[in-house]
C-alpha atoms as a PDB file:
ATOM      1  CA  UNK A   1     168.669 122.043 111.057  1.00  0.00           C
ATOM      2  CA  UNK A   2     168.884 119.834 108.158  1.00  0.00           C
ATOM      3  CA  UNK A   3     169.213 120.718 104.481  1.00  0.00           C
ATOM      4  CA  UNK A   4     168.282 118.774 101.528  1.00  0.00           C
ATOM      5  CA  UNK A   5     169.350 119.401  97.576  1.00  0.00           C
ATOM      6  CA  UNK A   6     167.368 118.028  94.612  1.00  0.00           C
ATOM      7  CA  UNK A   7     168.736 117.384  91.822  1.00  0.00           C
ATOM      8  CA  UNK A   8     166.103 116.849  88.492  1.00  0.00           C
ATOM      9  CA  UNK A   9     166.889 114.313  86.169  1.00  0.00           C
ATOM     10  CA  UNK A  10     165.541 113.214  82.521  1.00  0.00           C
ATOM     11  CA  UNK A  11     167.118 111.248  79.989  1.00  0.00           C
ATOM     12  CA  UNK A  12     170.639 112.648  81.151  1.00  0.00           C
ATOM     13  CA  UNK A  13     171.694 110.185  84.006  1.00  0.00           C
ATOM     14  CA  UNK A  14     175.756 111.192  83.499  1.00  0.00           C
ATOM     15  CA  UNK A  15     174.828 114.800  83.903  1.00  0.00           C
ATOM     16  CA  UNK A  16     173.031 113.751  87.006  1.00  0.00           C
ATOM     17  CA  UNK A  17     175.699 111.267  88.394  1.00  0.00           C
ATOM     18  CA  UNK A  18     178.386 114.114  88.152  1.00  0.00           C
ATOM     19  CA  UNK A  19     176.080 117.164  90.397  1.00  0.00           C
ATOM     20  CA  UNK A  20     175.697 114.180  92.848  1.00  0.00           C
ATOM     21  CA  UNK A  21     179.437 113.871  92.762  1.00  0.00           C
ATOM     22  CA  UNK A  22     180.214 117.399  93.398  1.00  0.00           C
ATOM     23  CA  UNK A  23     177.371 117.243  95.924  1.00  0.00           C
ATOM     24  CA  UNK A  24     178.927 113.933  98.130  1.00  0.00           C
ATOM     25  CA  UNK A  25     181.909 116.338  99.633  1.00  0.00           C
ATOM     26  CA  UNK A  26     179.470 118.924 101.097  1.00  0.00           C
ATOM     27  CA  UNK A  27     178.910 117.980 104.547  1.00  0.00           C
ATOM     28  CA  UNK A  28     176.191 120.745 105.557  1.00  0.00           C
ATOM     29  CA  UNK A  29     173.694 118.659 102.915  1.00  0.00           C
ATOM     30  CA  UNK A  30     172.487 115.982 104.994  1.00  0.00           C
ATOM     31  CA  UNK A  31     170.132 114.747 102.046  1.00  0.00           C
ATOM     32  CA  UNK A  32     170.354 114.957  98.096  1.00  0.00           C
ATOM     33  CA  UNK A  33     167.068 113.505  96.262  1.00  0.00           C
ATOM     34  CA  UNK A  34     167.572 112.945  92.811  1.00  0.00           C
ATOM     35  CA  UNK A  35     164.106 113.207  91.099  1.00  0.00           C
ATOM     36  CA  UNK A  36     164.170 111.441  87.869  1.00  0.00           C
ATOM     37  CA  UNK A  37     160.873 113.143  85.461  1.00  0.00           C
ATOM     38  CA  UNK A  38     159.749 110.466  83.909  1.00  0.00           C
ATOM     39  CA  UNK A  39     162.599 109.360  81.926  1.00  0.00           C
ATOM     40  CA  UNK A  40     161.792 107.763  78.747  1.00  0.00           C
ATOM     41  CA  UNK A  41     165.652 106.131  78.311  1.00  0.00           C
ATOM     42  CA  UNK A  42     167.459 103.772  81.022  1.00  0.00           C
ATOM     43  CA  UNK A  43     167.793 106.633  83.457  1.00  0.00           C
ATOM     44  CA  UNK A  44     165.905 105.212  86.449  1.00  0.00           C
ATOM     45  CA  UNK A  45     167.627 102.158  86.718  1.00  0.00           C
ATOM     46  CA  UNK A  46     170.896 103.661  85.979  1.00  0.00           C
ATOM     47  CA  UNK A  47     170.479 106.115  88.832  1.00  0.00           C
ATOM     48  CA  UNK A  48     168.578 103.968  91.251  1.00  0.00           C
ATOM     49  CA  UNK A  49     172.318 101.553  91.148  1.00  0.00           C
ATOM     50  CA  UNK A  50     174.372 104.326  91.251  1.00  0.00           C
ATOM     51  CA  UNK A  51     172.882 105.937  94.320  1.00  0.00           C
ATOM     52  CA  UNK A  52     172.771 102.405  96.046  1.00  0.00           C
ATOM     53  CA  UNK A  53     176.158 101.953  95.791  1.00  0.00           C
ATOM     54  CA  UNK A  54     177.104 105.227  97.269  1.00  0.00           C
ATOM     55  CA  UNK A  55     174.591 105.413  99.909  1.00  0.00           C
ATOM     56  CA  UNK A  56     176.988 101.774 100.554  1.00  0.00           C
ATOM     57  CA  UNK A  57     180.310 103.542 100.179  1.00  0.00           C
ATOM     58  CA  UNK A  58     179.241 106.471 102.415  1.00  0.00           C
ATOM     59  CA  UNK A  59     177.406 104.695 105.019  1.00  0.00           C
ATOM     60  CA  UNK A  60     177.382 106.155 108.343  1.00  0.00           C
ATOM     61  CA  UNK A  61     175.062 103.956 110.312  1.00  0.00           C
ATOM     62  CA  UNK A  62     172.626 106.607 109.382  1.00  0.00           C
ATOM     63  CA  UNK A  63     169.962 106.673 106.951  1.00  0.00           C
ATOM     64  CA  UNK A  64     170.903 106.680 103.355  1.00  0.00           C
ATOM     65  CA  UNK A  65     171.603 109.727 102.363  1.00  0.00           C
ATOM     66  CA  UNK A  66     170.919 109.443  98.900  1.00  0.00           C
ATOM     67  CA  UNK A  67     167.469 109.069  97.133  1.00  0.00           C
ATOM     68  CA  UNK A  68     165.692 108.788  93.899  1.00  0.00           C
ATOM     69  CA  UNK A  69     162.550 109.818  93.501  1.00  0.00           C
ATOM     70  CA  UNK A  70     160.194 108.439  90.545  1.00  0.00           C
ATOM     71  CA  UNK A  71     157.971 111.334  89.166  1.00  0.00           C
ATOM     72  CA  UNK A  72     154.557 109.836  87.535  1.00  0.00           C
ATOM     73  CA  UNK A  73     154.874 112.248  84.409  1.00  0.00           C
ATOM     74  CA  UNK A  74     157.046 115.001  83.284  1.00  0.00           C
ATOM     75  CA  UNK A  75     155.038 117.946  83.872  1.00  0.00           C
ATOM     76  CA  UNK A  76     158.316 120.409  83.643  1.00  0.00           C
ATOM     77  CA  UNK A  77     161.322 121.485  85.950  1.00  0.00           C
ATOM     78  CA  UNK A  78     159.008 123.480  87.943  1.00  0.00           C
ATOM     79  CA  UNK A  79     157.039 120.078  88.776  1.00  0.00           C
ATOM     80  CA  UNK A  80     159.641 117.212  89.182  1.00  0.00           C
ATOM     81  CA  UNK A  81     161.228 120.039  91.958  1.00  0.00           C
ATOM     82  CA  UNK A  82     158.435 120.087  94.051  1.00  0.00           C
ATOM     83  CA  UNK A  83     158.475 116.528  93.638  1.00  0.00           C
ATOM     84  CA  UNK A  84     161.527 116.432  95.513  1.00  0.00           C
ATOM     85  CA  UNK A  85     160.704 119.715  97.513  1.00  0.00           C
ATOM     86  CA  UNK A  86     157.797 118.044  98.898  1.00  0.00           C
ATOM     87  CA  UNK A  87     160.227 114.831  99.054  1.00  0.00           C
ATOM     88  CA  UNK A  88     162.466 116.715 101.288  1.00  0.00           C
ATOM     89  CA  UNK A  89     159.662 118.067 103.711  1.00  0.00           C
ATOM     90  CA  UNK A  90     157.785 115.324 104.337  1.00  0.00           C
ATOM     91  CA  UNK A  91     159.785 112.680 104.404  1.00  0.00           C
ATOM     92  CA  UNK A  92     163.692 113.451 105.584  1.00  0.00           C
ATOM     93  CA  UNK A  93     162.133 115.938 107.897  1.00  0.00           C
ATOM     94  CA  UNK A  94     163.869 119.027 106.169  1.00  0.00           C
ATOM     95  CA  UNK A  95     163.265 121.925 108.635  1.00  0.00           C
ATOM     96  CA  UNK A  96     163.012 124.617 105.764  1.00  0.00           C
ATOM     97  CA  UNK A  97     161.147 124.055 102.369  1.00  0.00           C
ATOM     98  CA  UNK A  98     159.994 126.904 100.289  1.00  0.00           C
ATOM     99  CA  UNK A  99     157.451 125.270  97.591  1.00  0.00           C
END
């Protein structure tokens, strides 16, 4: 079964960078999908690099295992996690997702 964790973003891509960190040593996540909410700083950019280069340090052979999402608006926490809810079902193929 495969598990996904998403991880919301806005304006705080440091914050974000360090629960991705914690995140990279747990081996039962097979996906993490950062959404960023419609950042009004730097944020996208600054996570889109950072998760390319570790998708490149960690590479597998697999798929990447890191992803950034780009919400179209920031309509709350409840909305940029179904974002990456509905991220995680439909796209990795996440066996469980509770929306």
């Amino acid at each position: 079964m495969k598990t996904a964790a998403v991880i919301l973003n806005y304006n705080d891509p440091e914050a974000t960078k360090g629960a991705v960190e914690r995140l990279r040593h747990f081996r039962a996540i097979d996906d993490v999908i950062v959404v960023d909410n419609a950042s009004t700083d730097d944020s996208a950019r600054k996570l889109g690099s950072y998760l390319k280069r570790i998708n490149a340090e960690d590479a597998d052979g697999g798929p990447d295992r890191y992803t950034l999402v780009l919400s179209d608006r920031n309509g709350g926490y409840g909305y940029g996690n179904n974002i990456g809810l509905r991220y995680a079902c439909e796209i990795t193929g996440t066996a469980l997702c509770l929306i």
